[in-house]
PDB file of N, CA and C in Angstrom:
ATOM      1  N   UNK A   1       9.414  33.769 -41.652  1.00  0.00           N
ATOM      2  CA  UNK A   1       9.687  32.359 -41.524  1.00  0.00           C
ATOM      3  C   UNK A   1       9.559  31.894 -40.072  1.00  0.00           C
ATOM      4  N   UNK A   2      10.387  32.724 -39.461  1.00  0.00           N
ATOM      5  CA  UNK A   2      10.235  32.238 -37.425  1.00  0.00           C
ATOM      6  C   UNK A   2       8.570  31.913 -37.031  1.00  0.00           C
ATOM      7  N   UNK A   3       7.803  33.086 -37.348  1.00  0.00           N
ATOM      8  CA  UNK A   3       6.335  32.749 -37.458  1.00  0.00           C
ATOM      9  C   UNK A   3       5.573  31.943 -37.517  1.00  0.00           C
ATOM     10  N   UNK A   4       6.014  31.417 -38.750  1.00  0.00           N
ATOM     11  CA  UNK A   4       5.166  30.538 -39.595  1.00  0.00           C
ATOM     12  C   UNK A   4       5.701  29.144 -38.541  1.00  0.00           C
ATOM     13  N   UNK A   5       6.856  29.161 -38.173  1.00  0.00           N
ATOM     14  CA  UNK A   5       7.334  27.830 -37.295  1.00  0.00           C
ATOM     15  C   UNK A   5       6.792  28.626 -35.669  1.00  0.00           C
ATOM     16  N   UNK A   6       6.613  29.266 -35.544  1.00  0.00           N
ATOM     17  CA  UNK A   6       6.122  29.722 -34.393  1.00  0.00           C
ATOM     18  C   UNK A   6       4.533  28.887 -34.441  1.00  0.00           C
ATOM     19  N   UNK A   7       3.986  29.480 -35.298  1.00  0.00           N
ATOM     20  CA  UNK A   7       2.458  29.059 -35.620  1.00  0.00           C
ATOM     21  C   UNK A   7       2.348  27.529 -35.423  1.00  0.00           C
ATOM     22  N   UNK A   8       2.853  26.805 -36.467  1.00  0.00           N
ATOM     23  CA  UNK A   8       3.281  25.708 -36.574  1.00  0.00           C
ATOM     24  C   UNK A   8       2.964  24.613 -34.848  1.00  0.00           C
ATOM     25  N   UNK A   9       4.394  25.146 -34.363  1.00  0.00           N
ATOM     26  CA  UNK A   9       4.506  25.037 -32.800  1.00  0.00           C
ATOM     27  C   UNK A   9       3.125  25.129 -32.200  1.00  0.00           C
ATOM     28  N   UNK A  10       2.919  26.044 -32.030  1.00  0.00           N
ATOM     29  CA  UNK A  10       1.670  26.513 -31.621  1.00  0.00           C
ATOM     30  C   UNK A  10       0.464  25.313 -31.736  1.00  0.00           C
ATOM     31  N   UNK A  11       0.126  25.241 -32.765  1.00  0.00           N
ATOM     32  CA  UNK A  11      -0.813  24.107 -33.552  1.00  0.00           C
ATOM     33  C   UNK A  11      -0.534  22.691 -33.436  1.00  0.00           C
ATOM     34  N   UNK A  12       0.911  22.449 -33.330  1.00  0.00           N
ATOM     35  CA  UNK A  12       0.939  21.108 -33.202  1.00  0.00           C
ATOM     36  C   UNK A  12       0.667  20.780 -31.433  1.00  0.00           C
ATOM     37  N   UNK A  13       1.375  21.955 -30.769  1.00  0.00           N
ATOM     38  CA  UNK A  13       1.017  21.511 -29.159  1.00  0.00           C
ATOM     39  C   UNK A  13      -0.498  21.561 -28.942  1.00  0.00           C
ATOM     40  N   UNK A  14      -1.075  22.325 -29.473  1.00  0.00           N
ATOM     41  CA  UNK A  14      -2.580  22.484 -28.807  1.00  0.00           C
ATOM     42  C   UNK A  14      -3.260  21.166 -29.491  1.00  0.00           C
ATOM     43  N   UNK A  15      -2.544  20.494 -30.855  1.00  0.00           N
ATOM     44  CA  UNK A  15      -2.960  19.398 -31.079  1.00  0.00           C
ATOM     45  C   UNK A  15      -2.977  17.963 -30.181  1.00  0.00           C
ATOM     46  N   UNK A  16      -1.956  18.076 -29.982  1.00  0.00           N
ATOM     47  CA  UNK A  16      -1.397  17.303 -28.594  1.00  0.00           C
ATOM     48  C   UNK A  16      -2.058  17.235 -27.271  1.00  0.00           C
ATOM     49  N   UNK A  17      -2.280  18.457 -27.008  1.00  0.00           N
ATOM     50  CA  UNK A  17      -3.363  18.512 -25.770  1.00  0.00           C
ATOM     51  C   UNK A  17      -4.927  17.599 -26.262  1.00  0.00           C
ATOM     52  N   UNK A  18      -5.158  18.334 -27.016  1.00  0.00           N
ATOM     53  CA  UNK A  18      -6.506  17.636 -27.584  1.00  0.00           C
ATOM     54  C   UNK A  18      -6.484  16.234 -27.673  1.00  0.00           C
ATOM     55  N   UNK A  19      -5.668  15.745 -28.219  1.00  0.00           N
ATOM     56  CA  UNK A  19      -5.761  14.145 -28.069  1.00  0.00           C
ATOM     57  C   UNK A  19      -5.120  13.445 -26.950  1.00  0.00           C
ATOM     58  N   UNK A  20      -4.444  14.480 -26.144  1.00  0.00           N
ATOM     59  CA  UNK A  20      -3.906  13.873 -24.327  1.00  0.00           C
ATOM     60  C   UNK A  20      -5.362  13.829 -24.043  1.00  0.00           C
ATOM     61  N   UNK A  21      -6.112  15.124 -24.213  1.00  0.00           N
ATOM     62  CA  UNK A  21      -7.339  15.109 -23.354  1.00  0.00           C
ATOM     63  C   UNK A  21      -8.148  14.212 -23.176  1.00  0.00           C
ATOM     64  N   UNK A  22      -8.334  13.438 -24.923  1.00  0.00           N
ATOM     65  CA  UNK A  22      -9.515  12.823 -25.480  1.00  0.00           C
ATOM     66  C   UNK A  22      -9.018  11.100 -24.837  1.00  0.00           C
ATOM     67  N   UNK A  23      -7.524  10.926 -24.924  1.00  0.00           N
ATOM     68  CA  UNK A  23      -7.377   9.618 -24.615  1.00  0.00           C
ATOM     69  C   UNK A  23      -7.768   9.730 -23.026  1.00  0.00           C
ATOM     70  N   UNK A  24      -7.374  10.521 -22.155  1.00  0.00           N
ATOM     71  CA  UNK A  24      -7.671  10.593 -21.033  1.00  0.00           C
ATOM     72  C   UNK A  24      -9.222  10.185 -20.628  1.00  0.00           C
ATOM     73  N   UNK A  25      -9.745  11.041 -21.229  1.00  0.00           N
ATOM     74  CA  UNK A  25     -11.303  10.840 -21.209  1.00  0.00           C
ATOM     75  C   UNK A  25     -11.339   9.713 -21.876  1.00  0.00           C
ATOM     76  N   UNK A  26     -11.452   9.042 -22.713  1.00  0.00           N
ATOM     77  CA  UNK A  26     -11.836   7.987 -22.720  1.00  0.00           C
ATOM     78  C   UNK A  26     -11.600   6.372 -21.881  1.00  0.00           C
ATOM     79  N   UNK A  27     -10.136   6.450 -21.326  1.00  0.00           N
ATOM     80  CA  UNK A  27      -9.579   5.242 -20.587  1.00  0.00           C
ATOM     81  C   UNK A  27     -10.020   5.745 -18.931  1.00  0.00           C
ATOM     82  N   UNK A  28     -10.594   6.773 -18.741  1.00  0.00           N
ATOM     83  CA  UNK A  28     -10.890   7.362 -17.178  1.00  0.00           C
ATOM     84  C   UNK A  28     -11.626   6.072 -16.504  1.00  0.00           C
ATOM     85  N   UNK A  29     -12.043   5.262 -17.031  1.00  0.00           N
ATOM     86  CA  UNK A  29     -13.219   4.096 -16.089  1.00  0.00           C
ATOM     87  C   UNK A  29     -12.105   3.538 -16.082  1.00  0.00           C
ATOM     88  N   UNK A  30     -11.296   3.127 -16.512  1.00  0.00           N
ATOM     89  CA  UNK A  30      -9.820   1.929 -16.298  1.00  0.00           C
ATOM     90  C   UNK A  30      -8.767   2.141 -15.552  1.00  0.00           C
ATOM     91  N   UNK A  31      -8.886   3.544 -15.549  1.00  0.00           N
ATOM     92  CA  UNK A  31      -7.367   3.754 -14.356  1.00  0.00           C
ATOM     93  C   UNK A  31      -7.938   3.792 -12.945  1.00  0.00           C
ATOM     94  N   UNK A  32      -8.864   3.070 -12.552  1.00  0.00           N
ATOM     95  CA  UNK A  32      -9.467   3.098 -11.352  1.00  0.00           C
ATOM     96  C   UNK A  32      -8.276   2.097 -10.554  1.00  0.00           C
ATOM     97  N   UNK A  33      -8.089   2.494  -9.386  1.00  0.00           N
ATOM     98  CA  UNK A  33      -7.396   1.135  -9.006  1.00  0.00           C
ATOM     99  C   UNK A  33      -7.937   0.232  -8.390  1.00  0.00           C
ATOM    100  N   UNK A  34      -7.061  -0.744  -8.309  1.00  0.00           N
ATOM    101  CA  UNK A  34      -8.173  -2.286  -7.823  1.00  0.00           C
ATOM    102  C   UNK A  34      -8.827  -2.261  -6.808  1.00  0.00           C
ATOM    103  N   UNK A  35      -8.338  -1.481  -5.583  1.00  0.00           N
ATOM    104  CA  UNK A  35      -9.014  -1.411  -4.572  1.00  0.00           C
ATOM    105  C   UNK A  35     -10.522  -0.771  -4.917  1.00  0.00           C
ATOM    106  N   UNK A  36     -10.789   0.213  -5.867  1.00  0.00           N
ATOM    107  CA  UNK A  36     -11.685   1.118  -5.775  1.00  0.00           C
ATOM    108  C   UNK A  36     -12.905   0.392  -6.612  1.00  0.00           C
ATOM    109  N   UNK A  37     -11.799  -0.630  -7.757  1.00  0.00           N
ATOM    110  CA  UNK A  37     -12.685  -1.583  -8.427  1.00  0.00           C
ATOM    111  C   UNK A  37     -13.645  -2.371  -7.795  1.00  0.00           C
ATOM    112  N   UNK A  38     -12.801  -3.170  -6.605  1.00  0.00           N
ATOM    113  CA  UNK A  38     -13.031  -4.526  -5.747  1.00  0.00           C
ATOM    114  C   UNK A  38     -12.534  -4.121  -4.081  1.00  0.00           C
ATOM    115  N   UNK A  39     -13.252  -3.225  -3.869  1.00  0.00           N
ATOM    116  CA  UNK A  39     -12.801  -2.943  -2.255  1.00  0.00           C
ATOM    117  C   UNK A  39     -13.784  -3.498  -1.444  1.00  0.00           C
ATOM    118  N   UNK A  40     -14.575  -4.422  -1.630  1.00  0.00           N
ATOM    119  CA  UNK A  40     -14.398  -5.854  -0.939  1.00  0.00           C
ATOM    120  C   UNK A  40     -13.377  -7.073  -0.819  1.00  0.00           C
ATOM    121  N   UNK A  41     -13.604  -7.021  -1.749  1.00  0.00           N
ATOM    122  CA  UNK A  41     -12.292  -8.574  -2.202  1.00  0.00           C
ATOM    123  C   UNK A  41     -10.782  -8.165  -1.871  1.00  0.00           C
ATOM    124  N   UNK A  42     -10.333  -6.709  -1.687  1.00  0.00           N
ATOM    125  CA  UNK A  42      -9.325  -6.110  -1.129  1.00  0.00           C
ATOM    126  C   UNK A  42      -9.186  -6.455   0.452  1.00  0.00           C
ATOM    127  N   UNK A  43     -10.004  -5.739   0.843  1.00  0.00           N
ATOM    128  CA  UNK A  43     -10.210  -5.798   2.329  1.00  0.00           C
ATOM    129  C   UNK A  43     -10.906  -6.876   2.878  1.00  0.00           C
ATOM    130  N   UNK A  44     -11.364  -8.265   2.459  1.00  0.00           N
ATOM    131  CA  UNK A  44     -11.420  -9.630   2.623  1.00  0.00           C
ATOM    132  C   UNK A  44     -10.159 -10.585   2.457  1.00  0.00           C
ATOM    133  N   UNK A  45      -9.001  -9.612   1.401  1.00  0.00           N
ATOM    134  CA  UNK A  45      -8.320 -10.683   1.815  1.00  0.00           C
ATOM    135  C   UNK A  45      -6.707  -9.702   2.452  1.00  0.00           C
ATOM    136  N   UNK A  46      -7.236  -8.697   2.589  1.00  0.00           N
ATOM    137  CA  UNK A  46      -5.978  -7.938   3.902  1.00  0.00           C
ATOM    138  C   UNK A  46      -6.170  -8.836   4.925  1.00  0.00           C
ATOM    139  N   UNK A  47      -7.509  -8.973   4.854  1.00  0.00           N
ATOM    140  CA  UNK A  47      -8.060  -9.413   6.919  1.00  0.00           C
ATOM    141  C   UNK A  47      -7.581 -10.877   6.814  1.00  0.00           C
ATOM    142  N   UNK A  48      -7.659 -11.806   5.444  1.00  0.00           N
ATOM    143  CA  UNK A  48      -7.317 -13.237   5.538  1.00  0.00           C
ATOM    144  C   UNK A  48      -6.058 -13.102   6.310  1.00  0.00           C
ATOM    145  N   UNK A  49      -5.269 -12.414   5.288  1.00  0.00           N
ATOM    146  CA  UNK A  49      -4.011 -12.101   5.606  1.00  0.00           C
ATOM    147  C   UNK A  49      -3.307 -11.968   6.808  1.00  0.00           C
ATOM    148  N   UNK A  50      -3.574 -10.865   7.107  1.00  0.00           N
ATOM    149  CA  UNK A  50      -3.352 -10.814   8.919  1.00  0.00           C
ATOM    150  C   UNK A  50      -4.438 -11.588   9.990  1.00  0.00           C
ATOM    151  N   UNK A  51      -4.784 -12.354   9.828  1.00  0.00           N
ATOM    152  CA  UNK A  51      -5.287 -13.319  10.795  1.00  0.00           C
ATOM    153  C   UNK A  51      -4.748 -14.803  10.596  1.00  0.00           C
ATOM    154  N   UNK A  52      -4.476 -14.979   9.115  1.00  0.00           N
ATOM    155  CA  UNK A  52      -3.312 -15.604   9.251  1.00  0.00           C
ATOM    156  C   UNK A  52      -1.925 -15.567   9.687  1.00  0.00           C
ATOM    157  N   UNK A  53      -1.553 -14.571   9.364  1.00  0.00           N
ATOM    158  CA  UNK A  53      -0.303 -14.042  10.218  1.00  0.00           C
ATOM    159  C   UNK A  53      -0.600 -14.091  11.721  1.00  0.00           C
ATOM    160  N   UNK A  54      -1.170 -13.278  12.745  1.00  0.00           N
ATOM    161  CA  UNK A  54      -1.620 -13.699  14.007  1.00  0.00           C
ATOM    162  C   UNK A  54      -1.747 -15.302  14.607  1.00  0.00           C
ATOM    163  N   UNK A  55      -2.634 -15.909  13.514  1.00  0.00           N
ATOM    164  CA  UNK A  55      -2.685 -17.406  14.311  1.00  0.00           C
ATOM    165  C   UNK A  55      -0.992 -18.010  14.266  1.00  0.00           C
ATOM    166  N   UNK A  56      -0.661 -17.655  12.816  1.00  0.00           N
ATOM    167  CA  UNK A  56       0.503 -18.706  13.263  1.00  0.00           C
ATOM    168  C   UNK A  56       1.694 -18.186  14.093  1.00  0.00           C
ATOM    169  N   UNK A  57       1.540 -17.372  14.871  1.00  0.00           N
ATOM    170  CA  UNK A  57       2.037 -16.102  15.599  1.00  0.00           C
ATOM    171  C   UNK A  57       1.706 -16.965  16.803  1.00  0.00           C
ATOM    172  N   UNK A  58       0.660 -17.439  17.179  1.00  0.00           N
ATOM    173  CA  UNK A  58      -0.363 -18.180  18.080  1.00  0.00           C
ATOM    174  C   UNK A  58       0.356 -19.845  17.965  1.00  0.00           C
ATOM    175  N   UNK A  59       0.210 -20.189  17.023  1.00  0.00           N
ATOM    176  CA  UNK A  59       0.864 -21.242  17.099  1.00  0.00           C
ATOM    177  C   UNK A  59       2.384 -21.507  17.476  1.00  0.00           C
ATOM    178  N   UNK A  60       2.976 -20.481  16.576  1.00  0.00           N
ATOM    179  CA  UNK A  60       4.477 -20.645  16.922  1.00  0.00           C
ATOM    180  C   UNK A  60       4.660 -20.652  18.552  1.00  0.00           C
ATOM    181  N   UNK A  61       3.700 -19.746  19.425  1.00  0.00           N
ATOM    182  CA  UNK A  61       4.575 -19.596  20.943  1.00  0.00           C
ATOM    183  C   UNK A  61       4.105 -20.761  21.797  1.00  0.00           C
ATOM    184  N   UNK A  62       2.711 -21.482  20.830  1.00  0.00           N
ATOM    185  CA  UNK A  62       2.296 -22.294  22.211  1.00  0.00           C
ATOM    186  C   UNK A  62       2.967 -23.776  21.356  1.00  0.00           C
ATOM    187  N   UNK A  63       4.084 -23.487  20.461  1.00  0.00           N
ATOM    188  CA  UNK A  63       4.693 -24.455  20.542  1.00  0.00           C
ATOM    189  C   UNK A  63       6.275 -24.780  20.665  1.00  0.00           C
ATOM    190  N   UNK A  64       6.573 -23.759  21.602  1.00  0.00           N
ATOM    191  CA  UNK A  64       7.381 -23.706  22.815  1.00  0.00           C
ATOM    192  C   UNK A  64       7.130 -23.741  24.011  1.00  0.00           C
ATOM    193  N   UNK A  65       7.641 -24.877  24.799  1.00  0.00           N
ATOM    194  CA  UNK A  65       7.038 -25.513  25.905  1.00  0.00           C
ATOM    195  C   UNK A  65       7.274 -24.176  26.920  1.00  0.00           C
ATOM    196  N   UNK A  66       8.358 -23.348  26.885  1.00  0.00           N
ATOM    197  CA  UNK A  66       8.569 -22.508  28.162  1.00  0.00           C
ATOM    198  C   UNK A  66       7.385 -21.262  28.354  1.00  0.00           C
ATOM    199  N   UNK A  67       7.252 -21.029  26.835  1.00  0.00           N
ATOM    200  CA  UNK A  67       6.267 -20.251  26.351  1.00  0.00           C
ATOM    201  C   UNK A  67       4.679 -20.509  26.949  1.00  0.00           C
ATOM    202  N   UNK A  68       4.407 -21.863  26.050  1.00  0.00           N
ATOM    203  CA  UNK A  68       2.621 -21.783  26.252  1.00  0.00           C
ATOM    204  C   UNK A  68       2.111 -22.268  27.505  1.00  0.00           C
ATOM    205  N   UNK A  69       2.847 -21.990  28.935  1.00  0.00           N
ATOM    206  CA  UNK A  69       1.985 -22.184  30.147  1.00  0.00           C
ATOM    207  C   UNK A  69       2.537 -21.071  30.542  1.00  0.00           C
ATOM    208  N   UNK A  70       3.198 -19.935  30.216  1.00  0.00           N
ATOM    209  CA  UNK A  70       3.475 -18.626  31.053  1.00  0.00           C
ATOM    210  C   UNK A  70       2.829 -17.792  29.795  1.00  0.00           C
ATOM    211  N   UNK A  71       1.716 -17.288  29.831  1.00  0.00           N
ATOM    212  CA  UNK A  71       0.885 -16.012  28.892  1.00  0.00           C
ATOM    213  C   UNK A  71       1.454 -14.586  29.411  1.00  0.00           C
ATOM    214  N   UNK A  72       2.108 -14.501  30.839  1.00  0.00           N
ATOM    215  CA  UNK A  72       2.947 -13.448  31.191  1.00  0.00           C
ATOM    216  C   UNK A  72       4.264 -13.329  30.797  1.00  0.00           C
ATOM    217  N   UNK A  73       4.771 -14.014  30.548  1.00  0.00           N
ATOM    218  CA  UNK A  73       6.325 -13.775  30.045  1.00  0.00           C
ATOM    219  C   UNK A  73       5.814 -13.640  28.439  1.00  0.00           C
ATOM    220  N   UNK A  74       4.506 -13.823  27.720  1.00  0.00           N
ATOM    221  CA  UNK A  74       4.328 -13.567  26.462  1.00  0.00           C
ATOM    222  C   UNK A  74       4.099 -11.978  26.257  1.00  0.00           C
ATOM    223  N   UNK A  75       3.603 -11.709  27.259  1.00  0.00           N
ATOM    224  CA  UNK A  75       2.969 -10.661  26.636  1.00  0.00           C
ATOM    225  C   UNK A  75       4.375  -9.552  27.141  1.00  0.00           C
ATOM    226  N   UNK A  76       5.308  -9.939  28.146  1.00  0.00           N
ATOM    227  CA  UNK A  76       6.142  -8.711  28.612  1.00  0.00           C
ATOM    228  C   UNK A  76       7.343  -8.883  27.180  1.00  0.00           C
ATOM    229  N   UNK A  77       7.448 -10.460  26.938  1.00  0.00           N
ATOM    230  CA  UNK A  77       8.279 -10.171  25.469  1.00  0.00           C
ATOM    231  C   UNK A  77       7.816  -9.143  24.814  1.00  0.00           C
ATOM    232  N   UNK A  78       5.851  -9.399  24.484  1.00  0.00           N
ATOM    233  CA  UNK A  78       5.726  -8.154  23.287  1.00  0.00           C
ATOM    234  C   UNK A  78       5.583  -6.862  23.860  1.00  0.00           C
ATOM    235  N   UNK A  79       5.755  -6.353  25.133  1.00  0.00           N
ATOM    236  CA  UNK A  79       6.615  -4.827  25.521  1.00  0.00           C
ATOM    237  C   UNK A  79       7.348  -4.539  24.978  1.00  0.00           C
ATOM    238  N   UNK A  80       7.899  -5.628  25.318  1.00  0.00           N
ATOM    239  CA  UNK A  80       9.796  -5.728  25.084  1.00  0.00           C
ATOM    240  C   UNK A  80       9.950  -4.860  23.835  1.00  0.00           C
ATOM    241  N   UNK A  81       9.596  -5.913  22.817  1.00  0.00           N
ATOM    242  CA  UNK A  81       9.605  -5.729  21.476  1.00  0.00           C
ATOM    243  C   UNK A  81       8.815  -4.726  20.753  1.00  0.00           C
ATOM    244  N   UNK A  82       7.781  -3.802  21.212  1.00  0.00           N
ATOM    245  CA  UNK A  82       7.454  -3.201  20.974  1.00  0.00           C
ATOM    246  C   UNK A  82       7.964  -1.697  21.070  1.00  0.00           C
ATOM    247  N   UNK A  83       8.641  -2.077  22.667  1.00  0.00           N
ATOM    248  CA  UNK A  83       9.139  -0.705  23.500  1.00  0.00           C
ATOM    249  C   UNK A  83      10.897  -0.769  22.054  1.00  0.00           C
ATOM    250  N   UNK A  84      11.813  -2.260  21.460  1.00  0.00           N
ATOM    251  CA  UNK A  84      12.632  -1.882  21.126  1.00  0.00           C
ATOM    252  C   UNK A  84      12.141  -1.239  19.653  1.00  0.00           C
ATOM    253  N   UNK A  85      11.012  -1.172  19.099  1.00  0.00           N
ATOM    254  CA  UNK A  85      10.880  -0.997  17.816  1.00  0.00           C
ATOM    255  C   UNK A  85      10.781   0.447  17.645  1.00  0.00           C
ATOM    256  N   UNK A  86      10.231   1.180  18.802  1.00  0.00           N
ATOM    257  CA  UNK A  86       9.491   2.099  19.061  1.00  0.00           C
ATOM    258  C   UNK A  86      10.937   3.354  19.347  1.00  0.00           C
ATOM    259  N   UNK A  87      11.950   2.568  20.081  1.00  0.00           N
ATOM    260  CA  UNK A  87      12.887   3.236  20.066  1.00  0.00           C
ATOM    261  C   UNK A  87      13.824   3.420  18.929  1.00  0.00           C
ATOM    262  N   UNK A  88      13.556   2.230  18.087  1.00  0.00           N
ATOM    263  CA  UNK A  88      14.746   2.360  16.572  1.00  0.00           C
ATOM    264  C   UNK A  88      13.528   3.186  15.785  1.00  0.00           C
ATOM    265  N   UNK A  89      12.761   3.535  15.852  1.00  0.00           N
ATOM    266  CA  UNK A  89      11.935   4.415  14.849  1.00  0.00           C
ATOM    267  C   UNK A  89      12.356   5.568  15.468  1.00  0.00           C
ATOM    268  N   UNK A  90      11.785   5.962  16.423  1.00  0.00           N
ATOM    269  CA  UNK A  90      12.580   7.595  17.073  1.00  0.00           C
ATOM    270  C   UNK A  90      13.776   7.513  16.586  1.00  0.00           C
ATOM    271  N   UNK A  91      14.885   6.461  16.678  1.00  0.00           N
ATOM    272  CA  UNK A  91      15.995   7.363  16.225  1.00  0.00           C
ATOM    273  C   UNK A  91      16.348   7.420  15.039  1.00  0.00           C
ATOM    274  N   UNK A  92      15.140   6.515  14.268  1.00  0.00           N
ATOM    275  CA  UNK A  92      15.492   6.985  12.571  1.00  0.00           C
ATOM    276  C   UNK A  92      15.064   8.315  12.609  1.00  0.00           C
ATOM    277  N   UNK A  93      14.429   8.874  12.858  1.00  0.00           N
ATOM    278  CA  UNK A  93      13.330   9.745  12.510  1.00  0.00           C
ATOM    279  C   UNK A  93      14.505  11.326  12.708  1.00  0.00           C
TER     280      UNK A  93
END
């Protein structure tokens, strides 16, 4: 009797594989991901993205008066801010 449910076992898993396999193979063109689908239209609109982000980055400082006639006190802020980011990552880490 153990056997026969041994067998059983046996037959139903290798059945299982066979049709994991077959669905696999067949949906394989669909699990592509989007990037791999459209990796233009991905990376056309990352770049929208962050160049939008940048300009209005651009806009925001030159529309603070103390800001947009000193381009040196802009850029030692983004030290600043770079040097504090740089230090809270080391000490996550």
């Amino acid at each position: 009797m153990e056997e026969k449910i041994k067998k059983l076992e046996k037959e139903l898993f290798d059945q299982a594989e066979k049709v994991t396999r077959e669905v696999e193979r067949g949906i394989g063109g669909y699990r592509k991901t989007v990037f791999e689908r459209f990796p233009f239209l991905m990376i056309g609109l990352s770049t929208f993205g962050l160049v939008c982000v940048l300009y209005s980055f651009e806009k925001f400082i030159d529309s603070i008066p103390f800001l947009a006639d000193r381009p040196l006190y802009i850029f030692l802020l983004g030290l600043i801010a770079m040097t504090i980011t740089g230090t809270i990552y080391k000490r996550l880490q």
